[in-house]
C-alpha atoms as a PDB file:
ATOM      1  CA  UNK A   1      21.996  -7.735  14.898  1.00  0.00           C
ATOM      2  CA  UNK A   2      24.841  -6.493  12.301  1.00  0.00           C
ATOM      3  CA  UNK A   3      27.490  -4.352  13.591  1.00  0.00           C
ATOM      4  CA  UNK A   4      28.172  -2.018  11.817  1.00  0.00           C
ATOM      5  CA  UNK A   5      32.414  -1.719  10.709  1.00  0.00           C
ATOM      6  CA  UNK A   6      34.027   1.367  10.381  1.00  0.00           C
ATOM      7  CA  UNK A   7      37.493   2.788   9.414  1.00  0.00           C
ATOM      8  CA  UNK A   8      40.198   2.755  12.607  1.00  0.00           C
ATOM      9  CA  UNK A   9      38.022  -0.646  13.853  1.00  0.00           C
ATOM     10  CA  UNK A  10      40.726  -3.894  14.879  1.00  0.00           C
ATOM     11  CA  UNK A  11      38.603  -6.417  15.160  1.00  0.00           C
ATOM     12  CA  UNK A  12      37.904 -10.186  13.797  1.00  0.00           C
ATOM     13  CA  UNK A  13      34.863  -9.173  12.076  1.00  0.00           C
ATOM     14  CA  UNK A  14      36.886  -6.681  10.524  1.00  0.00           C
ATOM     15  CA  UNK A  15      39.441  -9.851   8.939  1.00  0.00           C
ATOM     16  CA  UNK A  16      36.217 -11.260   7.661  1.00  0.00           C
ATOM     17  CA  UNK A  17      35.108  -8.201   5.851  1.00  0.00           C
ATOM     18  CA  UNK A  18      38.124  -8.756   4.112  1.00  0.00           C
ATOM     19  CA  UNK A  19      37.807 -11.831   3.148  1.00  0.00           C
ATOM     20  CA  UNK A  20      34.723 -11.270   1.602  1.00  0.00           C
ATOM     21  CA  UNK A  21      36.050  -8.417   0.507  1.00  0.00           C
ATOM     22  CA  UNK A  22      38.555 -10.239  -1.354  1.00  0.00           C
ATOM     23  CA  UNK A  23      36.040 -12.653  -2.533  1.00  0.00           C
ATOM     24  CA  UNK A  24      34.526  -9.857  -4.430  1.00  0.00           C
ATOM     25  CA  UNK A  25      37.389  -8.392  -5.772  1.00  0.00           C
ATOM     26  CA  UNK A  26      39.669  -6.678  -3.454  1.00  0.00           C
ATOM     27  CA  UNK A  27      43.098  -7.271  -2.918  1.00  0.00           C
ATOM     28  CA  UNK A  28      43.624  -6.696   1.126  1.00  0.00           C
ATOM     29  CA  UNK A  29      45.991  -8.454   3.666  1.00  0.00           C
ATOM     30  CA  UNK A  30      43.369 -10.046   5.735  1.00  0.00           C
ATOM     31  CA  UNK A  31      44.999  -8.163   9.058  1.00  0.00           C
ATOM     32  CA  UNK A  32      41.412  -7.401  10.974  1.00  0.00           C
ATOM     33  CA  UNK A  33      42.488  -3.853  10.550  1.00  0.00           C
ATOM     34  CA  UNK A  34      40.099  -1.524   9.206  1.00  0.00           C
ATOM     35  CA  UNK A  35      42.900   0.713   7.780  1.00  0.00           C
ATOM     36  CA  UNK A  36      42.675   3.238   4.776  1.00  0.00           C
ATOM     37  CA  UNK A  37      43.035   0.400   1.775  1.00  0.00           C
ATOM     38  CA  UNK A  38      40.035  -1.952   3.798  1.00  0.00           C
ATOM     39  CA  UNK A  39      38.034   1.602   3.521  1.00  0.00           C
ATOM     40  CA  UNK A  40      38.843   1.891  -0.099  1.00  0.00           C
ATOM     41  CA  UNK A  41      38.067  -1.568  -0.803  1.00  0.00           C
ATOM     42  CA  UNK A  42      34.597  -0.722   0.905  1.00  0.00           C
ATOM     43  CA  UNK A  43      33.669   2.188  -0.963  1.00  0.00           C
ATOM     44  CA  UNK A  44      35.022   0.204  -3.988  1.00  0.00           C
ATOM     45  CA  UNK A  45      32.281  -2.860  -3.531  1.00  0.00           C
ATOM     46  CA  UNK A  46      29.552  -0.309  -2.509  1.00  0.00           C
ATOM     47  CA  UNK A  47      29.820   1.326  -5.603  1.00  0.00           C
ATOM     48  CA  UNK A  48      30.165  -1.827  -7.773  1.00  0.00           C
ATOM     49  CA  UNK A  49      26.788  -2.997  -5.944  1.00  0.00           C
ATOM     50  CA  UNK A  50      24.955   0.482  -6.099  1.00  0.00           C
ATOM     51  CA  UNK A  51      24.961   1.804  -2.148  1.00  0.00           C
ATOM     52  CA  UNK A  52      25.966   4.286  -0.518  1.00  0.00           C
ATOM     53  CA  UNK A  53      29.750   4.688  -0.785  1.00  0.00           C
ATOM     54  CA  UNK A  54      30.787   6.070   2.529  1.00  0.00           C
ATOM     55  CA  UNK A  55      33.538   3.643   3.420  1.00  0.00           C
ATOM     56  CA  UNK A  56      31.188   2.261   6.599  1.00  0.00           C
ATOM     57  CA  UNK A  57      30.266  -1.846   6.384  1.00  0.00           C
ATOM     58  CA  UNK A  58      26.548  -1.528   8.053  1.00  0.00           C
ATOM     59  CA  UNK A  59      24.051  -3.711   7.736  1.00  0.00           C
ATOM     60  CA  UNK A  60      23.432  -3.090   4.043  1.00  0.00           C
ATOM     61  CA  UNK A  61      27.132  -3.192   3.141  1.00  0.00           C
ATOM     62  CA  UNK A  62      27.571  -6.614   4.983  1.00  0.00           C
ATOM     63  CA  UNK A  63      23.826  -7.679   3.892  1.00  0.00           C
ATOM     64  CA  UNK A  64      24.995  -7.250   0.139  1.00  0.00           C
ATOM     65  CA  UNK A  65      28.290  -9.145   0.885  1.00  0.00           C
ATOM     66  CA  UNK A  66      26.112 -11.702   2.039  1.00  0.00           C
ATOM     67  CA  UNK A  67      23.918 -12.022  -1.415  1.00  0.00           C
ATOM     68  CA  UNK A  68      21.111 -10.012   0.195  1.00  0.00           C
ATOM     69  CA  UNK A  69      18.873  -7.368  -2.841  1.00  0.00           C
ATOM     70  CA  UNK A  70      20.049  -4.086  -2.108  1.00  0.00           C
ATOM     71  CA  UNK A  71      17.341  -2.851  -4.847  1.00  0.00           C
ATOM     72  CA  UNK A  72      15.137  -1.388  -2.646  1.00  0.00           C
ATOM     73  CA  UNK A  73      18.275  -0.062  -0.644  1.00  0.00           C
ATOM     74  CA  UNK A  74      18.877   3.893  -1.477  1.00  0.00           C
ATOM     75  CA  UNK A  75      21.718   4.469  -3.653  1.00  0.00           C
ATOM     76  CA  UNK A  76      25.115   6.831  -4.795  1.00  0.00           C
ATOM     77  CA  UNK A  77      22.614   7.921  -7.473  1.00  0.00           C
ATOM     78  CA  UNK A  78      19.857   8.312  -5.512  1.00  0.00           C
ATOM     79  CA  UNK A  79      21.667  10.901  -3.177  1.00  0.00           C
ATOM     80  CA  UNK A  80      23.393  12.718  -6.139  1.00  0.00           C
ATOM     81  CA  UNK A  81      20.151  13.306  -7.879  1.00  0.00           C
ATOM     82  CA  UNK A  82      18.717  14.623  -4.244  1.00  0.00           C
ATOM     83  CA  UNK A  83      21.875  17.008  -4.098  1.00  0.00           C
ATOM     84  CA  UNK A  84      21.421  17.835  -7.506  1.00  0.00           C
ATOM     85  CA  UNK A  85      17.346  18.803  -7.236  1.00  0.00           C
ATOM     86  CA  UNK A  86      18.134  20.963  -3.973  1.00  0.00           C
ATOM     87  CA  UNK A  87      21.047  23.096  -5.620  1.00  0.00           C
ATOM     88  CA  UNK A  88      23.563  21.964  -2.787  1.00  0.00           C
ATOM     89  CA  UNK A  89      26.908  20.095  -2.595  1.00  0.00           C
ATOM     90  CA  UNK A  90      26.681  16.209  -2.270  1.00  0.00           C
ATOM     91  CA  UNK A  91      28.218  16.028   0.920  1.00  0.00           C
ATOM     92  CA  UNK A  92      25.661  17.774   2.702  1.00  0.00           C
ATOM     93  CA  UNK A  93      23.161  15.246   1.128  1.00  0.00           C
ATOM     94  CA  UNK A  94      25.641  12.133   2.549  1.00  0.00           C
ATOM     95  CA  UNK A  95      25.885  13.810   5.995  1.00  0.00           C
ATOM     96  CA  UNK A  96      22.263  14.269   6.398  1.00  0.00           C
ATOM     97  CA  UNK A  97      21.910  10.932   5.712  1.00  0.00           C
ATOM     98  CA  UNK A  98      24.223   9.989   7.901  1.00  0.00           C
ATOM     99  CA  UNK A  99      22.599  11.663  11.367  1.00  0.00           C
ATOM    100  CA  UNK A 100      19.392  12.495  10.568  1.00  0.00           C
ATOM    101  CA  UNK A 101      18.366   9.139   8.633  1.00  0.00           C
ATOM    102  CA  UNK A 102      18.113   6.222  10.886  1.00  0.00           C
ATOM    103  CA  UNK A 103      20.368   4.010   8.816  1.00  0.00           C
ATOM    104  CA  UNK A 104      17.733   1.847   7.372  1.00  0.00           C
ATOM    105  CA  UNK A 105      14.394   2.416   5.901  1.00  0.00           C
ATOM    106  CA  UNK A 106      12.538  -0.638   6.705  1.00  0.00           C
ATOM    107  CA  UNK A 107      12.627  -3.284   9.562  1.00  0.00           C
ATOM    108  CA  UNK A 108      13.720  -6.384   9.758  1.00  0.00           C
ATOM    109  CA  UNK A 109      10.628  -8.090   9.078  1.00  0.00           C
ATOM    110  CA  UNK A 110      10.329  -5.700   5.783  1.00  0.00           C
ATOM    111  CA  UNK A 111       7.978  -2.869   6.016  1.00  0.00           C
ATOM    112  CA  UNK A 112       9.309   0.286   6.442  1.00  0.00           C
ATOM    113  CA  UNK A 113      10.439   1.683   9.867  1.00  0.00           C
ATOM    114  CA  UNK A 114       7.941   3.297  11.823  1.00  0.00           C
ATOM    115  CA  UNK A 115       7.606   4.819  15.399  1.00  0.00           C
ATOM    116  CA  UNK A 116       3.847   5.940  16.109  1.00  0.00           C
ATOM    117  CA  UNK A 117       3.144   8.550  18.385  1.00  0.00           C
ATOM    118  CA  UNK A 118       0.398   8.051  20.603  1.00  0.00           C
ATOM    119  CA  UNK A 119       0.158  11.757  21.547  1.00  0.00           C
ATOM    120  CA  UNK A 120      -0.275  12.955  17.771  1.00  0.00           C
ATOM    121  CA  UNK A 121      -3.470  10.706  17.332  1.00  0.00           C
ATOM    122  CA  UNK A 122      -5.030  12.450  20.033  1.00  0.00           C
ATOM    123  CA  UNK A 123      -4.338  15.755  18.107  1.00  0.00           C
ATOM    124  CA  UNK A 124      -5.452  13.977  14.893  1.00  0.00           C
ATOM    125  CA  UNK A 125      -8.189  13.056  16.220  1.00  0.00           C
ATOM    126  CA  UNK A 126      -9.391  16.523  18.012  1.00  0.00           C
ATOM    127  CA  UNK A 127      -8.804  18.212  14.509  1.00  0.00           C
ATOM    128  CA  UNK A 128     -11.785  18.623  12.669  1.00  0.00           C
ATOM    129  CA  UNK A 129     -11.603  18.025   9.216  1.00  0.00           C
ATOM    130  CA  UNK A 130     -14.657  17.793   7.110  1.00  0.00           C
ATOM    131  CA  UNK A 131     -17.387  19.955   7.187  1.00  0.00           C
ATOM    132  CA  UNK A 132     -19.730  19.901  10.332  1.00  0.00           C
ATOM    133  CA  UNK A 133     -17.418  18.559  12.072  1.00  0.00           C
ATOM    134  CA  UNK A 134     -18.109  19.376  15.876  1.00  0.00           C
ATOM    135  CA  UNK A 135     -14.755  19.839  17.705  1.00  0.00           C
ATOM    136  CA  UNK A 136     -16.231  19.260  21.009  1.00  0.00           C
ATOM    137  CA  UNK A 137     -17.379  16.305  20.283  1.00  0.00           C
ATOM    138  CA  UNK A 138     -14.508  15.288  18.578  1.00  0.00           C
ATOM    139  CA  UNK A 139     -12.890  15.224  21.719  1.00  0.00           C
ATOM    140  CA  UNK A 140     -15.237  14.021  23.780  1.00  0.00           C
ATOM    141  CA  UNK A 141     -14.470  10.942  21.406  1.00  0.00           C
ATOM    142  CA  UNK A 142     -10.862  10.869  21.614  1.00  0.00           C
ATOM    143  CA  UNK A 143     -11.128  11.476  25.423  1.00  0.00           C
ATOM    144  CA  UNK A 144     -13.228   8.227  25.852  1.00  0.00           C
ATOM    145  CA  UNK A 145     -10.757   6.270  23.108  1.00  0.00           C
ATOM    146  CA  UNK A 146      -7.902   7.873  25.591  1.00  0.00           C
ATOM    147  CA  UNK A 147      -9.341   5.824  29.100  1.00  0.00           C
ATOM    148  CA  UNK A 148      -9.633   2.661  27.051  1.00  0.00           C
ATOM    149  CA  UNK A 149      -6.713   2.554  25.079  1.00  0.00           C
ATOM    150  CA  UNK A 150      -4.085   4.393  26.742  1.00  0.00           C
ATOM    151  CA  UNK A 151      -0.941   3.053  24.689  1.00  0.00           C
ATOM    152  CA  UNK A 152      -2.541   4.056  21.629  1.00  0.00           C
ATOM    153  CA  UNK A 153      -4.428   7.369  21.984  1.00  0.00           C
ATOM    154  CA  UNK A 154      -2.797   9.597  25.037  1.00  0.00           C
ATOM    155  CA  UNK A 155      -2.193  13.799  25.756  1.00  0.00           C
ATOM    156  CA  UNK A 156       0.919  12.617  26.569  1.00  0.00           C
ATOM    157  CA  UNK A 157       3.805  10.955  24.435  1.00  0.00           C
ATOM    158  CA  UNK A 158       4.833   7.658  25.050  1.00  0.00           C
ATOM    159  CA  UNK A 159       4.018   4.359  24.937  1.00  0.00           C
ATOM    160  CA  UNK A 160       6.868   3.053  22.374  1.00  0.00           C
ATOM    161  CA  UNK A 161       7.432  -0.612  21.806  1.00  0.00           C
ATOM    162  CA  UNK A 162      10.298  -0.059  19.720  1.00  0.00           C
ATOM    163  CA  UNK A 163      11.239  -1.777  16.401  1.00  0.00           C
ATOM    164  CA  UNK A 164       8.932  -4.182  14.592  1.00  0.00           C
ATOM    165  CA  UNK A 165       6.734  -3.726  17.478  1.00  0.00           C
ATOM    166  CA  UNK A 166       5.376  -0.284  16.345  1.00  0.00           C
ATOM    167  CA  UNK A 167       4.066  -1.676  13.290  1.00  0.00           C
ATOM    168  CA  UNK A 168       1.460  -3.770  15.651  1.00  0.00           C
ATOM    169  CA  UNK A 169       0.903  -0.640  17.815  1.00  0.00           C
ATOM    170  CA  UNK A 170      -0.221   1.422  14.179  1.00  0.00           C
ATOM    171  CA  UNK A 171      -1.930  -1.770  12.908  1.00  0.00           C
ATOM    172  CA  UNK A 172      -4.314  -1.409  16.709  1.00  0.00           C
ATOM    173  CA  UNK A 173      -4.599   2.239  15.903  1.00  0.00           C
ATOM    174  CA  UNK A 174      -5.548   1.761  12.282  1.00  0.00           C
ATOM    175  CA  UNK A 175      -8.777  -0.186  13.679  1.00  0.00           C
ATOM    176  CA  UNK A 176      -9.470   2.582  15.700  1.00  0.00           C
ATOM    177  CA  UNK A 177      -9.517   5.700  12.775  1.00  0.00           C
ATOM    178  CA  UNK A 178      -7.075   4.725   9.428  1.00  0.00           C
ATOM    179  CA  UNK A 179      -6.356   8.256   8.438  1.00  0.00           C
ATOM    180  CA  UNK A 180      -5.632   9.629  11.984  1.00  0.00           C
ATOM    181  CA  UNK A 181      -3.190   6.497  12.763  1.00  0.00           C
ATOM    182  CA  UNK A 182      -1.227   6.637   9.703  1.00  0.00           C
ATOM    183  CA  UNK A 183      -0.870  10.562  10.204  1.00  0.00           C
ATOM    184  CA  UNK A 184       0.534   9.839  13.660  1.00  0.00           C
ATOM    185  CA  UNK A 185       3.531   7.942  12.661  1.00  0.00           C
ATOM    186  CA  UNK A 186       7.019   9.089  11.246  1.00  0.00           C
ATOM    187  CA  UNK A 187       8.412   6.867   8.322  1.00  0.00           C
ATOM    188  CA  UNK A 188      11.056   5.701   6.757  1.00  0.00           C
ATOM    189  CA  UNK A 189      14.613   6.208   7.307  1.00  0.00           C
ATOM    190  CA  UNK A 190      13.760  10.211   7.382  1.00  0.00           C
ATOM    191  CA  UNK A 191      11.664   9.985   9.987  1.00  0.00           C
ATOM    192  CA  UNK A 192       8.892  12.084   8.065  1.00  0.00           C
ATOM    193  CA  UNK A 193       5.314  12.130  10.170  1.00  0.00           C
ATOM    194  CA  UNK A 194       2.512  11.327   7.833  1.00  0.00           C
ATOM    195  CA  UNK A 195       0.725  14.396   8.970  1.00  0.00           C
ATOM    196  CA  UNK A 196       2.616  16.166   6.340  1.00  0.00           C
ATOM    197  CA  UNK A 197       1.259  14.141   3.428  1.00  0.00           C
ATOM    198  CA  UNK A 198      -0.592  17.044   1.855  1.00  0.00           C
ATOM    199  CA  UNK A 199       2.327  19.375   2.761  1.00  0.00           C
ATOM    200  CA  UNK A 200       4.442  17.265   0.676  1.00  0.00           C
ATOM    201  CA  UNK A 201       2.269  17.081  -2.533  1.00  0.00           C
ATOM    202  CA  UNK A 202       0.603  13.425  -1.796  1.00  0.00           C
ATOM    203  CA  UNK A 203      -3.019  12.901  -2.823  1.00  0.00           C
ATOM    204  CA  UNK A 204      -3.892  11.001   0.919  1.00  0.00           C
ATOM    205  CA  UNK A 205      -1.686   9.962   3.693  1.00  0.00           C
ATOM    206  CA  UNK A 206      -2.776   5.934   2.544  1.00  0.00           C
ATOM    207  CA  UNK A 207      -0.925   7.304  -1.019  1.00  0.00           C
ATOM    208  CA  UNK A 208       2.274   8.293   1.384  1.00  0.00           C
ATOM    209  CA  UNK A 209       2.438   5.161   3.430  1.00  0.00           C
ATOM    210  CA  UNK A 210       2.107   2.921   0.272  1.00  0.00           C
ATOM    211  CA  UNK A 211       5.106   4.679  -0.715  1.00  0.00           C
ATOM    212  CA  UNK A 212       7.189   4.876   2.208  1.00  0.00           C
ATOM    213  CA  UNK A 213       6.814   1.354   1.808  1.00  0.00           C
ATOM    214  CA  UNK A 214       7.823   0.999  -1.355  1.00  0.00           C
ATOM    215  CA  UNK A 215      11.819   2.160  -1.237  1.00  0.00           C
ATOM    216  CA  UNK A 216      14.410   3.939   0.470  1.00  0.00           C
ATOM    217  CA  UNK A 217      14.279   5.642  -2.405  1.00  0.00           C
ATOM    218  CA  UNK A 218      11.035   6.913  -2.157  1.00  0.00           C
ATOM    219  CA  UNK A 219      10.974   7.630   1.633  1.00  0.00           C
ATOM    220  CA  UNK A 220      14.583   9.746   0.118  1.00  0.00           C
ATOM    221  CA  UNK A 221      12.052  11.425  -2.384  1.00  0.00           C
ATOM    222  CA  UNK A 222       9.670  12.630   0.777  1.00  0.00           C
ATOM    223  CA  UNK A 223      12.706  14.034   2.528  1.00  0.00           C
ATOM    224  CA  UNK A 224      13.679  16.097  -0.552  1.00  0.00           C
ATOM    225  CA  UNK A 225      10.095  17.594  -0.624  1.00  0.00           C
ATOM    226  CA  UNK A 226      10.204  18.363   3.503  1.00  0.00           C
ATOM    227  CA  UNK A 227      13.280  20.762   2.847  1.00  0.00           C
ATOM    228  CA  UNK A 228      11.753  22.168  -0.270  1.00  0.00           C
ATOM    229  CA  UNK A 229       8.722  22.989   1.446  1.00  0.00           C
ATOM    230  CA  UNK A 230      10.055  24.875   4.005  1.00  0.00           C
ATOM    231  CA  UNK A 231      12.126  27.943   2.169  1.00  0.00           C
ATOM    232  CA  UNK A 232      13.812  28.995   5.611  1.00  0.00           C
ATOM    233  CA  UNK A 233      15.025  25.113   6.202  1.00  0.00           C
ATOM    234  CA  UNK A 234      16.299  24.763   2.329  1.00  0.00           C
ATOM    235  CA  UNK A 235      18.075  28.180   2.994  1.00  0.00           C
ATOM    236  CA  UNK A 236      19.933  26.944   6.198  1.00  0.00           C
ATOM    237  CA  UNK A 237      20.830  23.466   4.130  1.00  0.00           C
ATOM    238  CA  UNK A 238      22.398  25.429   0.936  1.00  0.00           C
ATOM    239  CA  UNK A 239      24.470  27.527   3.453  1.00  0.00           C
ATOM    240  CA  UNK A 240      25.774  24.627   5.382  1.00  0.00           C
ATOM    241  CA  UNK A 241      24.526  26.631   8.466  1.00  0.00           C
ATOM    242  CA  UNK A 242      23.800  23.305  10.720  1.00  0.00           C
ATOM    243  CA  UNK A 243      22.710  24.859  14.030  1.00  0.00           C
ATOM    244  CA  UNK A 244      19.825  26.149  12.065  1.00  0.00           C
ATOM    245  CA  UNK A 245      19.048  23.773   9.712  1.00  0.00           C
ATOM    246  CA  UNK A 246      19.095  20.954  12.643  1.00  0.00           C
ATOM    247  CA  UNK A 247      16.913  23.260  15.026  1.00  0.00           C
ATOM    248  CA  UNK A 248      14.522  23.336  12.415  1.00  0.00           C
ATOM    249  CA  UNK A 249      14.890  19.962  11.066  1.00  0.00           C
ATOM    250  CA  UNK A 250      14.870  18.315  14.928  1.00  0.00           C
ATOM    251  CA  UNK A 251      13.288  20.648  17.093  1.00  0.00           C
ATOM    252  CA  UNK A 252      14.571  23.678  19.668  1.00  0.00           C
ATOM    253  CA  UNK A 253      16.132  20.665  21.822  1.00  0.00           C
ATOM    254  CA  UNK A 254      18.820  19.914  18.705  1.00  0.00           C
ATOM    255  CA  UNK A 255      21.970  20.789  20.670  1.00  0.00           C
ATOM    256  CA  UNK A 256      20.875  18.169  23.487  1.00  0.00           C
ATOM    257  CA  UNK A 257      21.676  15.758  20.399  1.00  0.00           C
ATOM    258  CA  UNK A 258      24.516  17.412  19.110  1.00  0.00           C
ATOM    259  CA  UNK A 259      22.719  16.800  16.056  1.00  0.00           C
ATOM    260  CA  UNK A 260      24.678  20.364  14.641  1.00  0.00           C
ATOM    261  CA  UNK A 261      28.055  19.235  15.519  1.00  0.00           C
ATOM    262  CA  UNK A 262      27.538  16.062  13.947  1.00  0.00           C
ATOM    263  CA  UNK A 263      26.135  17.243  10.803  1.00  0.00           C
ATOM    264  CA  UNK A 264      29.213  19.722  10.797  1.00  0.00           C
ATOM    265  CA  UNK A 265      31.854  16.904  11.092  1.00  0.00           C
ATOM    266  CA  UNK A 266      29.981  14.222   8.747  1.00  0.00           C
ATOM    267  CA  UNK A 267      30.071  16.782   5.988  1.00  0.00           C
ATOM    268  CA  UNK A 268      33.840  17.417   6.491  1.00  0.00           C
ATOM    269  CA  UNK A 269      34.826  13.614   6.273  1.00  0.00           C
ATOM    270  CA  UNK A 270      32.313  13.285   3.322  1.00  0.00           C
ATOM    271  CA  UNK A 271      33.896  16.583   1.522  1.00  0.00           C
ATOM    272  CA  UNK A 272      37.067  14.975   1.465  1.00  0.00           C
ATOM    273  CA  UNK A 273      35.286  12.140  -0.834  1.00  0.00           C
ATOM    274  CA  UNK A 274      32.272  13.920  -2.824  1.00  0.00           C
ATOM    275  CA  UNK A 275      34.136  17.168  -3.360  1.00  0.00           C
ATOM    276  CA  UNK A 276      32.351  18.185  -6.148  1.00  0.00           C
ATOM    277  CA  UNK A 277      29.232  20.828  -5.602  1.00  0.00           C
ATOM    278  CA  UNK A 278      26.157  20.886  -7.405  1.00  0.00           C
ATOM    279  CA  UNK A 279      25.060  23.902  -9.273  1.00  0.00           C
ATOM    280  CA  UNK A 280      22.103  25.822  -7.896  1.00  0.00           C
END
């Protein structure tokens, strides 16, 4: 696992940041001290490459250095035209990404990240949905589904395996009802559940997995239609009023996170760097 190098780090991985650093370009003293010129030199490379340019060597940053494809990676210009479409300053974009995104978009073995929630098929599968539908027995169904495969279809959250390992939990559920397993995951580095496929303008929630897994550019696109369909959420974002925008964005137990106080602080170091704001 890459660990992830950031400015005020003294380290020997830092010294070999910079000499690959300098392989590409940069003109450090290889010191192992992530100082202000080794951040410069970072945001520097990330922009020659087309990431993110926050100054942070992650796994993508280091992944590039390597000679990894960063073209399904999400961009400087992916973010900008995000600001741009929501009418607010491109900081607030770079901080959300920052705490609310999950870093990366896929999983190591290449399909996007997912974490499937057990208790959410249940509910998908209670819901009627086509006509004649019998709610009762709807339930009756998931009920019996619930006894055999507990891990899978529960009342109760739970049941996480964690990494690549949720991809084999949704591939179980996917034999058990498609629709209703897909719908019970959140994806991509935005965390968006596929229940909200319809919400969000897609034609089926198959149509909104195929293109979670497609890019972080795309799962960046799904995000950008989340806020916009939620006027009180896009409201809180363009005032830069975090408490609310993270209460609604992560739920009434936000502040157990600190998920406002971190969004507050990551746009102030990325202000400093993306000063410019977008016209509404």
């Amino acid at each position: 696992m890459t660990t992830t190098l950031r400015p005020g780090d003294r380290s020997q991985a830092v010294a070999q940041l910079q000499k690959k650093l300098n392989a590409n370009g940069a003109k450090l003293e290889v010191n192992g001290n992530y100082g202000d010129e080794t951040e410069k030199a970072v945001r520097a490379y990330q922009r020659k490459v087309g990431l993110i340019d926050d100054g942070v060597a992650g796994s993508k940053t280091q992944g590039a250095l390597a000679g990894a494809d960063c073209s399904h990676l999400l961009s400087h210009a992916d973010l900008a035209a995000a600001a741009k479409r929501l009418g607010v300053d491109l900081a607030s974009i770079y901080a959300i990404n920052q705490v609310e995104s999950l870093g990366n978009g896929f999983a190591s073995n290449g399909k996007p990240t997912v974490l499937f929630e057990r208790h959410i098929m249940y509910r998908q599968l209670c819901t009627p949905v086509h006509e004649g539908d019998n709610a009762v027995q709807l339930k009756m169904h998931a009920d019996e589904l619930a006894i055999t495969y507990p891990n899978l279809v529960n009342p109760k959250p739970g049941g996480y395996a964690g990494g690549t390992a949720e991809h084999q939990r949704l591939a179980r559920a996917r034999m058990l009802d498609d629709t209703s397993a897909l719908a019970s995951a959140s994806w991509g580095a935005f965390q968006i559940m596929g229940f909200h496929w319809q919400l969000l303008g897609y034609s089926s929630v198959q149509e909104f997995a195929e293109r979670m897994a497609k890019s972080e550019a795309e799962q960046l696109e799904a995000f950008v239609r989340f806020i916009e369909a939620d006027p009180a959420l896009h409201k809180a974002l363009k005032a830069k009023k975090w408490a609310e925008f993270a209460k609604r964005y992560n739920g009434p137990n936000y502040a157990r996170n600190q998920y406002d106080t971190k969004l507050e602080h990551a746009y102030s170091q990325h202000a400093q760097c993306q000063p410019e704001p977008v016209a509404a």
